[in-house]
N, C-alpha and C. Protein backbone atom coordinates (compact mmCIF):
# COMPACT_ATOMS: atom_id res chain seq x y z
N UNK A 1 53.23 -36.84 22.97
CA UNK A 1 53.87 -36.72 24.26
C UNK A 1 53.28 -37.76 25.19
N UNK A 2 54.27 -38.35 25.93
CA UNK A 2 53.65 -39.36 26.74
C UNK A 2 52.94 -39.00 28.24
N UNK A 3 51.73 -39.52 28.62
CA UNK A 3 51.11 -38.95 29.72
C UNK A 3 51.53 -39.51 31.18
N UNK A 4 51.27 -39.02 31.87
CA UNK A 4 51.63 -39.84 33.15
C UNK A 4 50.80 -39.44 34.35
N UNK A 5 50.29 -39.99 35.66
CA UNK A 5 49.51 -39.71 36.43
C UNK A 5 50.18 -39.80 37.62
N UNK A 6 51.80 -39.49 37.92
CA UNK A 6 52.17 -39.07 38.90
C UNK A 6 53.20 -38.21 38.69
N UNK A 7 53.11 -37.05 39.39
CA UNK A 7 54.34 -36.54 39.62
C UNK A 7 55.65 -36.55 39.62
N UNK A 8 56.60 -36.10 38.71
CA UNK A 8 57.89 -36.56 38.90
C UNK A 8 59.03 -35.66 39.73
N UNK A 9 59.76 -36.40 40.54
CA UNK A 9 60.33 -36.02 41.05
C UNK A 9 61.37 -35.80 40.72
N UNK A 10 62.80 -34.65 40.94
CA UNK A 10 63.86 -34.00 40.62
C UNK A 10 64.92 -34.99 40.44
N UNK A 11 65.22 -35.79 39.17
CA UNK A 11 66.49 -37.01 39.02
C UNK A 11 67.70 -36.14 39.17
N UNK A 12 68.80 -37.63 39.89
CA UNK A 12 69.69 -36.75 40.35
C UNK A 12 70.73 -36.86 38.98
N UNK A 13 71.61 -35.69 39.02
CA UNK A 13 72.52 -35.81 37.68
C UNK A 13 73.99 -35.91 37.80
N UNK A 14 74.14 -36.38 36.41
CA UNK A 14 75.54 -37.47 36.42
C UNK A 14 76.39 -36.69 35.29
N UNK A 15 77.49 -36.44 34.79
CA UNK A 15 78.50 -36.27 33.90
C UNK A 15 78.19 -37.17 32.58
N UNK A 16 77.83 -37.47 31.67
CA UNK A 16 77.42 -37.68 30.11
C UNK A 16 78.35 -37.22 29.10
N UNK A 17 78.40 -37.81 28.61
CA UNK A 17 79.28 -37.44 26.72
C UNK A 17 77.69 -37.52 25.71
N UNK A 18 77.33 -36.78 24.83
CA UNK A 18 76.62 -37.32 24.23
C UNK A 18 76.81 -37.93 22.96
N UNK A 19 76.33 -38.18 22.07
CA UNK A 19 76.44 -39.16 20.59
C UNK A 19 77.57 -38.57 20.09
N UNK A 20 78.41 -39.25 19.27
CA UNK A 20 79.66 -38.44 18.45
C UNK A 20 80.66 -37.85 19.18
N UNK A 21 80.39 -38.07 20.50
CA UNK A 21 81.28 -36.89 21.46
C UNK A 21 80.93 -35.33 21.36
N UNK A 22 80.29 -34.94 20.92
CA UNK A 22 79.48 -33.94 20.03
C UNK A 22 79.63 -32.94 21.16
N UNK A 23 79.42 -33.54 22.83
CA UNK A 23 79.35 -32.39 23.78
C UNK A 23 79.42 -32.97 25.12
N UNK A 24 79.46 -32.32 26.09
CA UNK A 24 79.10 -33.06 27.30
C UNK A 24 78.17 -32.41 28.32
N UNK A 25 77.34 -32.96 29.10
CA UNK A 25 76.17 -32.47 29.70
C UNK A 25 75.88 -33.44 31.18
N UNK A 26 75.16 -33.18 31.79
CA UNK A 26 74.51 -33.49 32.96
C UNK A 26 73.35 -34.31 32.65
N UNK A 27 73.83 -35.70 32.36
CA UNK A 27 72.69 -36.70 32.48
C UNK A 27 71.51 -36.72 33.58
N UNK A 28 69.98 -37.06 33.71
CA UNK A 28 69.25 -37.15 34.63
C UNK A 28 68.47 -39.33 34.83
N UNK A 29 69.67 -39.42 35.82
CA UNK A 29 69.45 -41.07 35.78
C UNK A 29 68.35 -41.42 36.08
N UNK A 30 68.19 -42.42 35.35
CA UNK A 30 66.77 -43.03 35.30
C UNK A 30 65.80 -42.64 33.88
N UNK A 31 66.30 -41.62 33.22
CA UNK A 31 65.57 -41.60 31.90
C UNK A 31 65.95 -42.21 31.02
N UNK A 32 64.79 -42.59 29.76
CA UNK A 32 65.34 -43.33 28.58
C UNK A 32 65.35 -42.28 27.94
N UNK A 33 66.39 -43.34 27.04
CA UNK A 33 66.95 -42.29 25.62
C UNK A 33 67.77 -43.15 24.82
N UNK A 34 67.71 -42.39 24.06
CA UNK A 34 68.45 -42.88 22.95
C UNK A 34 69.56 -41.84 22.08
N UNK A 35 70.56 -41.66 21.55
CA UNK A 35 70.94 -40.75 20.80
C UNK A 35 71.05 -41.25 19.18
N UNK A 36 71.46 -40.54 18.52
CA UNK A 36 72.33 -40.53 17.01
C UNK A 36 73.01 -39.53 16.93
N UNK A 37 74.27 -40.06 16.13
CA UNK A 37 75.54 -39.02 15.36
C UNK A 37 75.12 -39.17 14.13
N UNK A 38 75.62 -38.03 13.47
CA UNK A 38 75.48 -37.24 12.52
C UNK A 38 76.72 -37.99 11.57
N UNK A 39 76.00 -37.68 10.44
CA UNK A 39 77.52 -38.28 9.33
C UNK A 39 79.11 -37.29 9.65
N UNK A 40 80.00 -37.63 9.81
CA UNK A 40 81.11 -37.48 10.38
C UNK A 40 81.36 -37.89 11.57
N UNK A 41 80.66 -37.96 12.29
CA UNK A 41 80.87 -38.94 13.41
C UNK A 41 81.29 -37.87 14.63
N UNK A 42 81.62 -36.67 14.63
CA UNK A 42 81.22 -35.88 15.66
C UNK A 42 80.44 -34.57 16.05
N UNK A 43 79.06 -35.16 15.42
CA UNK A 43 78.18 -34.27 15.88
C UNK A 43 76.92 -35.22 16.48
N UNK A 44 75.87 -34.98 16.80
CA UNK A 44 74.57 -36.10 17.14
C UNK A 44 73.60 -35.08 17.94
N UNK A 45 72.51 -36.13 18.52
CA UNK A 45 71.53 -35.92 19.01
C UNK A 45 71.03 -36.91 20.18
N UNK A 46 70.65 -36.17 21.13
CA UNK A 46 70.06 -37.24 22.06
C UNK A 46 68.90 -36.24 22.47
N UNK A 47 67.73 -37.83 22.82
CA UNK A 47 66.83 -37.18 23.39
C UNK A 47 66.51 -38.27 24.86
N UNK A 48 65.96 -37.65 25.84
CA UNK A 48 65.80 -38.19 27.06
C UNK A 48 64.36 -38.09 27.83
N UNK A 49 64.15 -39.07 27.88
CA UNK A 49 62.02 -38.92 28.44
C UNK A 49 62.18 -39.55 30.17
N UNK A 50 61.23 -39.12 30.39
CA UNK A 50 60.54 -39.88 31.80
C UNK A 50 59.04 -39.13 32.12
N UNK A 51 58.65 -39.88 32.14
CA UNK A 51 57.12 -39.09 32.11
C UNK A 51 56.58 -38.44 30.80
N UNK A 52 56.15 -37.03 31.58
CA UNK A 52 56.24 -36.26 30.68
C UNK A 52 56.96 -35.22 30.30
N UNK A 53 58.23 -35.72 30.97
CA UNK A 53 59.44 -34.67 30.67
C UNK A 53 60.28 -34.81 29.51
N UNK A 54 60.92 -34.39 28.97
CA UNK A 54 61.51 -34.55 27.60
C UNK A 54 62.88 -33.48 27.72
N UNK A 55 63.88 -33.87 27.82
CA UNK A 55 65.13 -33.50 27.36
C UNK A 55 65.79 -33.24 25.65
N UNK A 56 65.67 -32.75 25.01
CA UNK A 56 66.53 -32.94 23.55
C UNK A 56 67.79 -32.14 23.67
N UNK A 57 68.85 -32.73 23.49
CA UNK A 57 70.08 -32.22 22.50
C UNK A 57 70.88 -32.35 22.08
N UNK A 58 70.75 -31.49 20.86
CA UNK A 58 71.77 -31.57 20.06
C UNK A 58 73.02 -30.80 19.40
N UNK A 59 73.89 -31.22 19.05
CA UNK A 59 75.24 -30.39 18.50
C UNK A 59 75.24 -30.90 16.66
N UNK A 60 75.08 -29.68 15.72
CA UNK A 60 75.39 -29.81 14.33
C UNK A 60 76.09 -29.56 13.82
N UNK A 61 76.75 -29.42 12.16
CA UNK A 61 77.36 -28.85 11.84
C UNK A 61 76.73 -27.44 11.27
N UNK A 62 75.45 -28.41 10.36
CA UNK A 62 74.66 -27.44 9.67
C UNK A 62 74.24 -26.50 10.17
N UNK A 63 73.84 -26.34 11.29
CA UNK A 63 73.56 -25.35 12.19
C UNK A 63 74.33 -24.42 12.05
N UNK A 64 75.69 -24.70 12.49
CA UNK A 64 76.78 -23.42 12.47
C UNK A 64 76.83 -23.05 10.99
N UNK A 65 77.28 -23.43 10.25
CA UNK A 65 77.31 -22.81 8.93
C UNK A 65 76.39 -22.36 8.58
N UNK A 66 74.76 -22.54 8.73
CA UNK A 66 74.08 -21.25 8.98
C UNK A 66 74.24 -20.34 9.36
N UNK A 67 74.88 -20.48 10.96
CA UNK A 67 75.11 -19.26 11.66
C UNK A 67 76.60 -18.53 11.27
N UNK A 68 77.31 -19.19 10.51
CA UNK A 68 78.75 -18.76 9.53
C UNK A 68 78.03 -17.93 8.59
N UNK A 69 77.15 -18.03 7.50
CA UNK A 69 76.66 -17.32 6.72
C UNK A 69 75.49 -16.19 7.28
N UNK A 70 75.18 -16.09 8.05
CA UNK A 70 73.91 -15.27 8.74
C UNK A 70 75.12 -13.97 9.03
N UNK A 71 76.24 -14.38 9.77
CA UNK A 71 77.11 -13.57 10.69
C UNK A 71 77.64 -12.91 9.22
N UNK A 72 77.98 -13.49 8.57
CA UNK A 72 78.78 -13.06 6.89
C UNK A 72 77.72 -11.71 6.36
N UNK A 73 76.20 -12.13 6.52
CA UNK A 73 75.29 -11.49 5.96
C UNK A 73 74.91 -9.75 6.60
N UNK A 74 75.58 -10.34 8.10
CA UNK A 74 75.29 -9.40 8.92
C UNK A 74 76.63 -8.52 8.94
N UNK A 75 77.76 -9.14 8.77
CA UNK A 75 78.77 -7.91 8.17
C UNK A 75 78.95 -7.23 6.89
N UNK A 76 78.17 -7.77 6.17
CA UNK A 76 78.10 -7.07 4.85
C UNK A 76 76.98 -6.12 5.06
N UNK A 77 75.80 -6.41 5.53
CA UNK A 77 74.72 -5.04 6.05
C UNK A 77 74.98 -4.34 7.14
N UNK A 78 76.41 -4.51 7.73
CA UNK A 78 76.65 -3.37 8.62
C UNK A 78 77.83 -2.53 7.65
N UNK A 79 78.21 -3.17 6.47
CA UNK A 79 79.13 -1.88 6.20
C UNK A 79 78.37 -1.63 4.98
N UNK A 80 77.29 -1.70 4.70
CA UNK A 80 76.41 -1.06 3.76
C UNK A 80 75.76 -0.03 4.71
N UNK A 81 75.43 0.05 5.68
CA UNK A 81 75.04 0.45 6.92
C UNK A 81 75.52 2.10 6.78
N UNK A 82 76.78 1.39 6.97
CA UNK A 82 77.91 2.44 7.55
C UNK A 82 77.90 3.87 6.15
N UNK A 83 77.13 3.36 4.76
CA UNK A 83 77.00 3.96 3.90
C UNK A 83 76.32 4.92 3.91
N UNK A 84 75.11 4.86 4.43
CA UNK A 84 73.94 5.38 4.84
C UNK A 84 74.39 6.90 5.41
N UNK A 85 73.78 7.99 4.55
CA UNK A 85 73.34 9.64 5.34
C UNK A 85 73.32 9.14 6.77
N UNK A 86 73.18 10.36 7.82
CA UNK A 86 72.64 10.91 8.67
C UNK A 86 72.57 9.82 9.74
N UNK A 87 71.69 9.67 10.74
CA UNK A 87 71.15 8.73 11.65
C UNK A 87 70.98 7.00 11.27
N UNK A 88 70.96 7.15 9.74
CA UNK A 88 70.08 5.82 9.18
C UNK A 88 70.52 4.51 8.94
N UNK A 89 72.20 5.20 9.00
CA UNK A 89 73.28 3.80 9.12
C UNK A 89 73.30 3.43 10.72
N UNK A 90 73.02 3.75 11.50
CA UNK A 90 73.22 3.38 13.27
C UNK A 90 71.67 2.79 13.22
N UNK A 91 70.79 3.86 12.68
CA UNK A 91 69.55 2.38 12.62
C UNK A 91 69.42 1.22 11.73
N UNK A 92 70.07 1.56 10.54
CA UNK A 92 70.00 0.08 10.38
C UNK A 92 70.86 -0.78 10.74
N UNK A 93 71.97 -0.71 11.35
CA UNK A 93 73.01 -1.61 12.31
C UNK A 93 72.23 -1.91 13.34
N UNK A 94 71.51 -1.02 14.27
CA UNK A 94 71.14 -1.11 15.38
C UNK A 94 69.93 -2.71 14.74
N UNK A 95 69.31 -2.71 14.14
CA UNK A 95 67.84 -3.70 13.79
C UNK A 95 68.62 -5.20 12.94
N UNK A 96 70.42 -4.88 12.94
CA UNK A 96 70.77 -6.25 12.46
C UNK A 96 70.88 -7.21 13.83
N UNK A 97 69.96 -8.38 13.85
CA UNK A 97 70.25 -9.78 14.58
C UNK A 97 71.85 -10.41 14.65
N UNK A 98 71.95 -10.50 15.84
CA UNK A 98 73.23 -11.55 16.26
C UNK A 98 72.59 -12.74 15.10
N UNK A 99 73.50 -14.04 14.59
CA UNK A 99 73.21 -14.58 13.99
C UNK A 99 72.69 -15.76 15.12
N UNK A 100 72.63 -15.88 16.48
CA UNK A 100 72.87 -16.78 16.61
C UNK A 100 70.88 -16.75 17.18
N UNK A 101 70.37 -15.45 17.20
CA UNK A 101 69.02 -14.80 17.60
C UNK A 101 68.22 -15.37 16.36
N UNK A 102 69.15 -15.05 15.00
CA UNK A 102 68.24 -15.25 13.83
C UNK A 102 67.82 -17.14 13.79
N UNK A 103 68.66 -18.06 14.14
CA UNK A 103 68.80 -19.37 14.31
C UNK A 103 67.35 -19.53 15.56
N UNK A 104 67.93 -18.92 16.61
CA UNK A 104 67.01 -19.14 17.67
C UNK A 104 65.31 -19.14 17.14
N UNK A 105 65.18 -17.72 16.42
CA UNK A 105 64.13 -17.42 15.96
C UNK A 105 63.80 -18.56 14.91
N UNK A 106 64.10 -19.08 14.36
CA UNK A 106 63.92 -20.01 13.51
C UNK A 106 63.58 -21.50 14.47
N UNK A 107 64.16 -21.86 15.07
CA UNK A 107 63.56 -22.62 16.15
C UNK A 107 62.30 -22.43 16.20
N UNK A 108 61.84 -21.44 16.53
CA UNK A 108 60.37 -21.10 17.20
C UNK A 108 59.34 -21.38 16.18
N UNK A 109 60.04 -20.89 15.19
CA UNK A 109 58.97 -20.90 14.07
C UNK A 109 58.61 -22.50 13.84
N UNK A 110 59.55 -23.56 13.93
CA UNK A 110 59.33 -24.94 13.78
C UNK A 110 58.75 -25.68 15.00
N UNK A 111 58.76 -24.48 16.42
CA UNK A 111 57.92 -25.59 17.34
C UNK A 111 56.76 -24.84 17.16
N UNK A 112 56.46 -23.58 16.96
CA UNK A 112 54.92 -23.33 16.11
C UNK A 112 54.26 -24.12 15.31
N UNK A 113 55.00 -24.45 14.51
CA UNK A 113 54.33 -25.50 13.73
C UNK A 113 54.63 -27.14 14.55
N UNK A 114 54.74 -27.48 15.24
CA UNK A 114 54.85 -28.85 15.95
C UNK A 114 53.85 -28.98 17.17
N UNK A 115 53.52 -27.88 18.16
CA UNK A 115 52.56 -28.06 18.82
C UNK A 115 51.44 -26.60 18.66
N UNK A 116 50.56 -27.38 19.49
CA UNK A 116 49.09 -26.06 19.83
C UNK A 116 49.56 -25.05 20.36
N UNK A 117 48.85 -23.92 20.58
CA UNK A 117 49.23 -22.50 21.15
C UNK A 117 50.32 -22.40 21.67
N UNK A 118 51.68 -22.48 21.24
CA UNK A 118 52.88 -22.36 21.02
C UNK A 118 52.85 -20.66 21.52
N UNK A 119 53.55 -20.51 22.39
CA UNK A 119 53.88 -19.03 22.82
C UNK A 119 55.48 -18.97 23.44
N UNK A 120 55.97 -18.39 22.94
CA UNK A 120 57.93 -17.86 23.24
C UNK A 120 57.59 -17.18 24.01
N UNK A 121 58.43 -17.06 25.04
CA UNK A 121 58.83 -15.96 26.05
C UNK A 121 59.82 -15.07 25.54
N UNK A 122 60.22 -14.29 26.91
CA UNK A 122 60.88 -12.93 26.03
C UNK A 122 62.55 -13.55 25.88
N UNK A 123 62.90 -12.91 24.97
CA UNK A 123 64.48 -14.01 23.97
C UNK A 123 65.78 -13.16 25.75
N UNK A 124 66.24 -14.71 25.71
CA UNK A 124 67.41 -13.87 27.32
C UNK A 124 68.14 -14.07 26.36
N UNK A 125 69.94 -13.72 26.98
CA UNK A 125 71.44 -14.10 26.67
C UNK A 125 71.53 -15.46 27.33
N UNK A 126 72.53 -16.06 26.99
CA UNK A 126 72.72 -16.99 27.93
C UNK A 126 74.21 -16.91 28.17
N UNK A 127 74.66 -17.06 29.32
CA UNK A 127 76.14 -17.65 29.41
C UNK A 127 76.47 -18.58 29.14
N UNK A 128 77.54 -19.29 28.53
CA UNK A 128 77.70 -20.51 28.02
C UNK A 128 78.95 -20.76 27.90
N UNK A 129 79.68 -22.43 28.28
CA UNK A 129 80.58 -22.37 27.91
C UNK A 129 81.50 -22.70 26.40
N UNK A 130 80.27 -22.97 25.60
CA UNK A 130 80.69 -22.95 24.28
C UNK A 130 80.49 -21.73 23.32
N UNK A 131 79.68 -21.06 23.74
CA UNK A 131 80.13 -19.65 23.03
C UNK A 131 78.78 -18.79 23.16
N UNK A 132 78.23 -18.00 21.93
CA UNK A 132 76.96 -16.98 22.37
C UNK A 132 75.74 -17.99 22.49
N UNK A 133 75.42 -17.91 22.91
CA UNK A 133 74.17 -18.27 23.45
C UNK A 133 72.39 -17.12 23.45
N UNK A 134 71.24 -18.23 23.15
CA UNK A 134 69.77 -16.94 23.81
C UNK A 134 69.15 -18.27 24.53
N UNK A 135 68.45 -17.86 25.05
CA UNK A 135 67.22 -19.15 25.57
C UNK A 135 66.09 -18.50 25.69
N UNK A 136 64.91 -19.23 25.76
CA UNK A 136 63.90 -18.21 26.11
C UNK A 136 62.65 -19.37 26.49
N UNK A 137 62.00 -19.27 27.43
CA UNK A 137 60.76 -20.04 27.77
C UNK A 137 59.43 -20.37 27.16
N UNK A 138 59.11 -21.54 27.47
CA UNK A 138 58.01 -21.76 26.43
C UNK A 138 57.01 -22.29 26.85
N UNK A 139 55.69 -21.91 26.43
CA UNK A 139 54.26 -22.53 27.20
C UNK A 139 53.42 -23.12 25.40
N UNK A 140 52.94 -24.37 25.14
CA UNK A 140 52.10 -24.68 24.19
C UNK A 140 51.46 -25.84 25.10
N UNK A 141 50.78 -26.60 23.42
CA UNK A 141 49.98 -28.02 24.38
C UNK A 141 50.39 -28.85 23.04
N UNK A 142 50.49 -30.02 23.73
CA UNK A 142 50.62 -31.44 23.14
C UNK A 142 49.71 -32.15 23.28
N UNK A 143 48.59 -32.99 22.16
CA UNK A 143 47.90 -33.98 22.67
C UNK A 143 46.95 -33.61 23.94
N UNK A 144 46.63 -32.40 23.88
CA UNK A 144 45.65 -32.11 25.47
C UNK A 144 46.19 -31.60 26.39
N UNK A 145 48.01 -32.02 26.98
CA UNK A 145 49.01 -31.33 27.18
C UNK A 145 49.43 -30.60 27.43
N UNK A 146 49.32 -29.69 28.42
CA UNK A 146 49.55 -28.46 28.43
C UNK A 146 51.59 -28.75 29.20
N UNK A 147 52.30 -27.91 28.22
CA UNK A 147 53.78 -28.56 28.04
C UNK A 147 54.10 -26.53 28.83
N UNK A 148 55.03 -26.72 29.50
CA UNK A 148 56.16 -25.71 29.42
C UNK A 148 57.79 -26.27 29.58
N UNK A 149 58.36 -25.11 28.79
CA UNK A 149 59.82 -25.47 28.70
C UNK A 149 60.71 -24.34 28.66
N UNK A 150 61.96 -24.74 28.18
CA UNK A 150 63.09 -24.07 27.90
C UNK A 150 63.29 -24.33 26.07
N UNK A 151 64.09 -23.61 25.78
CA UNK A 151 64.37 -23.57 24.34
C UNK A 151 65.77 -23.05 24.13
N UNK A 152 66.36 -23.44 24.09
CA UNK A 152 68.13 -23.07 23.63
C UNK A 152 69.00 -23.23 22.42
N UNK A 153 69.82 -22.20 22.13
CA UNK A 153 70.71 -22.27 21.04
C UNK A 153 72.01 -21.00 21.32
N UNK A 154 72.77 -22.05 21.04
CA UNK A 154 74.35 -21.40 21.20
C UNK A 154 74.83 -21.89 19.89
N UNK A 155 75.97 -20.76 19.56
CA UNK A 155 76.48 -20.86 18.59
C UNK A 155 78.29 -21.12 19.15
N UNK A 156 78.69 -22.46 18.98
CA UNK A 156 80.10 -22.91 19.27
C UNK A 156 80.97 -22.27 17.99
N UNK A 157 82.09 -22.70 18.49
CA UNK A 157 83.42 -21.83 17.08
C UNK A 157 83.39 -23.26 15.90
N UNK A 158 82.37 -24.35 16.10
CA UNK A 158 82.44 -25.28 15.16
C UNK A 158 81.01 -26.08 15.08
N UNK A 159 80.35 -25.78 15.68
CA UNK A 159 78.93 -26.43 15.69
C UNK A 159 77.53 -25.45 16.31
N UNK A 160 76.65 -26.14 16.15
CA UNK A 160 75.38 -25.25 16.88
C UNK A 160 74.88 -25.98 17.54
N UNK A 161 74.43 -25.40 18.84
CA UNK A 161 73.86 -26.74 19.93
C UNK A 161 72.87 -26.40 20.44
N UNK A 162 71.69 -26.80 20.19
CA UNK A 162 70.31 -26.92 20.73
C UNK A 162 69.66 -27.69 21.69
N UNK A 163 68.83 -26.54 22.88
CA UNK A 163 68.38 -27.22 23.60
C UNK A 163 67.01 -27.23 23.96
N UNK A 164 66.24 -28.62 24.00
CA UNK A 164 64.57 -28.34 24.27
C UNK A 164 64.29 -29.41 25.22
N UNK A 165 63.94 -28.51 26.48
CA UNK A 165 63.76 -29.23 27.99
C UNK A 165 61.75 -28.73 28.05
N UNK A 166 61.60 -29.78 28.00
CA UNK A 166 59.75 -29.72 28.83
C UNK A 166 59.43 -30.40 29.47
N UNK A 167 57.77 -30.30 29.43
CA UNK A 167 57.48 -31.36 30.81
C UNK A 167 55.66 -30.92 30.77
N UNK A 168 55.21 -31.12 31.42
CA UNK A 168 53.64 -30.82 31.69
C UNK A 168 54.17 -29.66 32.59
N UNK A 169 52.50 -29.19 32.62
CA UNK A 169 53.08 -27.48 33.30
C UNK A 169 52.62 -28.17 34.72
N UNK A 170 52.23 -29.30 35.51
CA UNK A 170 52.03 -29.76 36.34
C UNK A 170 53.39 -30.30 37.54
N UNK A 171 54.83 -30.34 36.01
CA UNK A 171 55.72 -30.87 36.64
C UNK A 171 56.98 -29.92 36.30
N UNK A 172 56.54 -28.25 36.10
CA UNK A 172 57.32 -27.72 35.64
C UNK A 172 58.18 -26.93 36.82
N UNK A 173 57.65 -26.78 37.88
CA UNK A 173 58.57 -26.22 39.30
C UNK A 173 59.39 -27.47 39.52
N UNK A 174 59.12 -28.78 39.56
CA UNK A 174 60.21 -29.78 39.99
C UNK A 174 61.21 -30.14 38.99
N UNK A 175 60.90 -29.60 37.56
CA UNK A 175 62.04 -29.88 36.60
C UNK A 175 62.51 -28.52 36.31
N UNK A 176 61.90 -27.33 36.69
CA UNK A 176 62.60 -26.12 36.07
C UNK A 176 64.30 -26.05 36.32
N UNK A 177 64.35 -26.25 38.40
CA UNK A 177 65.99 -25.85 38.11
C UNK A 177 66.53 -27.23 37.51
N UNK A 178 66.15 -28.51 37.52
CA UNK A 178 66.74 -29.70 36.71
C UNK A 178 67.43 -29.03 35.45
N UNK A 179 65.95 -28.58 34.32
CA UNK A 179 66.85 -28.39 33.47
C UNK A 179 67.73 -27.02 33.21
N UNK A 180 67.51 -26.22 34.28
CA UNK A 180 68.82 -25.18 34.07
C UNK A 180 69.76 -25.50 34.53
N UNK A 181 69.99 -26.77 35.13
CA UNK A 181 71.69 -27.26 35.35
C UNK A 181 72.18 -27.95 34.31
N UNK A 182 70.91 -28.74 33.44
CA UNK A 182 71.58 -29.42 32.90
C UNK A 182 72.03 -28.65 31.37
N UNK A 183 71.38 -27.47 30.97
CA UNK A 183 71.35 -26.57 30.11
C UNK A 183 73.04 -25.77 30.32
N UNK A 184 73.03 -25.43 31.73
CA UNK A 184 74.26 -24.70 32.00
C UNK A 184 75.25 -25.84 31.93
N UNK A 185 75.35 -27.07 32.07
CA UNK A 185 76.10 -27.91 31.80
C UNK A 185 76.63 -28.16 30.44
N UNK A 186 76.19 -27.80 29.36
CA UNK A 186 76.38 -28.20 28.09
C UNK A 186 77.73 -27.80 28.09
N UNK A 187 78.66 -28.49 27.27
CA UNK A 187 80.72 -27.74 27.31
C UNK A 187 80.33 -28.88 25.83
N UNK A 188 81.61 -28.62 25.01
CA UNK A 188 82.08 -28.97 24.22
C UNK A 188 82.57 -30.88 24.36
N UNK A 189 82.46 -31.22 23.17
CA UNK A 189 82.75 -32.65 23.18
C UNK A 189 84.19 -32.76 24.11
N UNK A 190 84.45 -34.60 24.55
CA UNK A 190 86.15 -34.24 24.52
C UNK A 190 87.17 -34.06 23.53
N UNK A 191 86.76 -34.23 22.24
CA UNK A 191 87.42 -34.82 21.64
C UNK A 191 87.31 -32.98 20.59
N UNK A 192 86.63 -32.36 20.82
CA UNK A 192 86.57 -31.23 20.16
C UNK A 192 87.10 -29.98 20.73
């Protein structure tokens, strides 16, 4: 993670397409970045720095067809469920994951393993305009680092779109509402 010894202040934001057309979002001008699309040509990734702030996202395919088969997995153990004596089919329905929670959770487990004392906050809903959505907040360290962020995943009717907004916990009140606009900004490609 890159360091910096001043404060950053709240960039103002602009309308964006990202890689592949994959989605569209609320650019923050003045950061670098770079993106890539994905083989087919409408899905990708962008990531966006300034300081020590860090923007990532992305729209997959693979993602969703995870979350196509998770959701598959989860209707077949709700009507095995439904098999179940007494109380025991409503509890085990009740302890099946949205698929899009089980994805999320899987996230976490890979920024556990990417930075130091990695700690999730408690899993929200999100509203979204591409479909279910969780987000949930995040405190670890990078490099000495002490990072907080956001963490996002929605599940679209054709892709999965992930989002990872940080920053130093020094610059996390001047980017917090940044990146919940630009998070609530995420919509679908144009072209999708």
């Amino acid at each position: 993670m890159m360091g910096c010894n001043r404060a950053l202040t709240a960039p103002e934001l602009k309308p964006d397409i990202g890689p592949g057309k994959a989605f569209q979002y609320l650019r923050p001008q003045g950061w670098r970045g770079s993106g890539q699309v994905e083989a087919g040509g409408n899905a990708g990734t962008i990531e966006l720095t300034s300081g020590t702030a860090l923007v990532r996202i992305g729209a997959d395919l693979t993602g969703s067809l995870q979350g196509d088969i998770l959701t598959a997995s989860n209707n077949q153990m709700g009507g095995a469920a439904d098999a179940l004596p007494g109380g025991l089919g409503a509890l085990a329905r009740a302890s099946t994951k949205p698929a899009v929670e089980k994805l999320h959770d899987l996230q976490a487990v890979s920024l556990g393993k990417k930075f130091q004392d990695f700690k999730d906050g408690k899993l929200q809903l999100l509203s979204s305009k591409i479909g279910e959505g969780r987000f949930s907040e995040f405190t670890a360290s990078d490099g000495g680092v002490e990072i907080h962020g956001y963490r996002v995943t929605i599940l679209g009717s054709d892709k999965r779109y992930t989002v990872r907004a940080q920053c130093a916990q020094s610059d996390w009140s001047t980017l917090r509402p940044v990146y919940e606009k630009i998070i609530q900004s995420i919509a679908p490609g144009p072209e999708n």
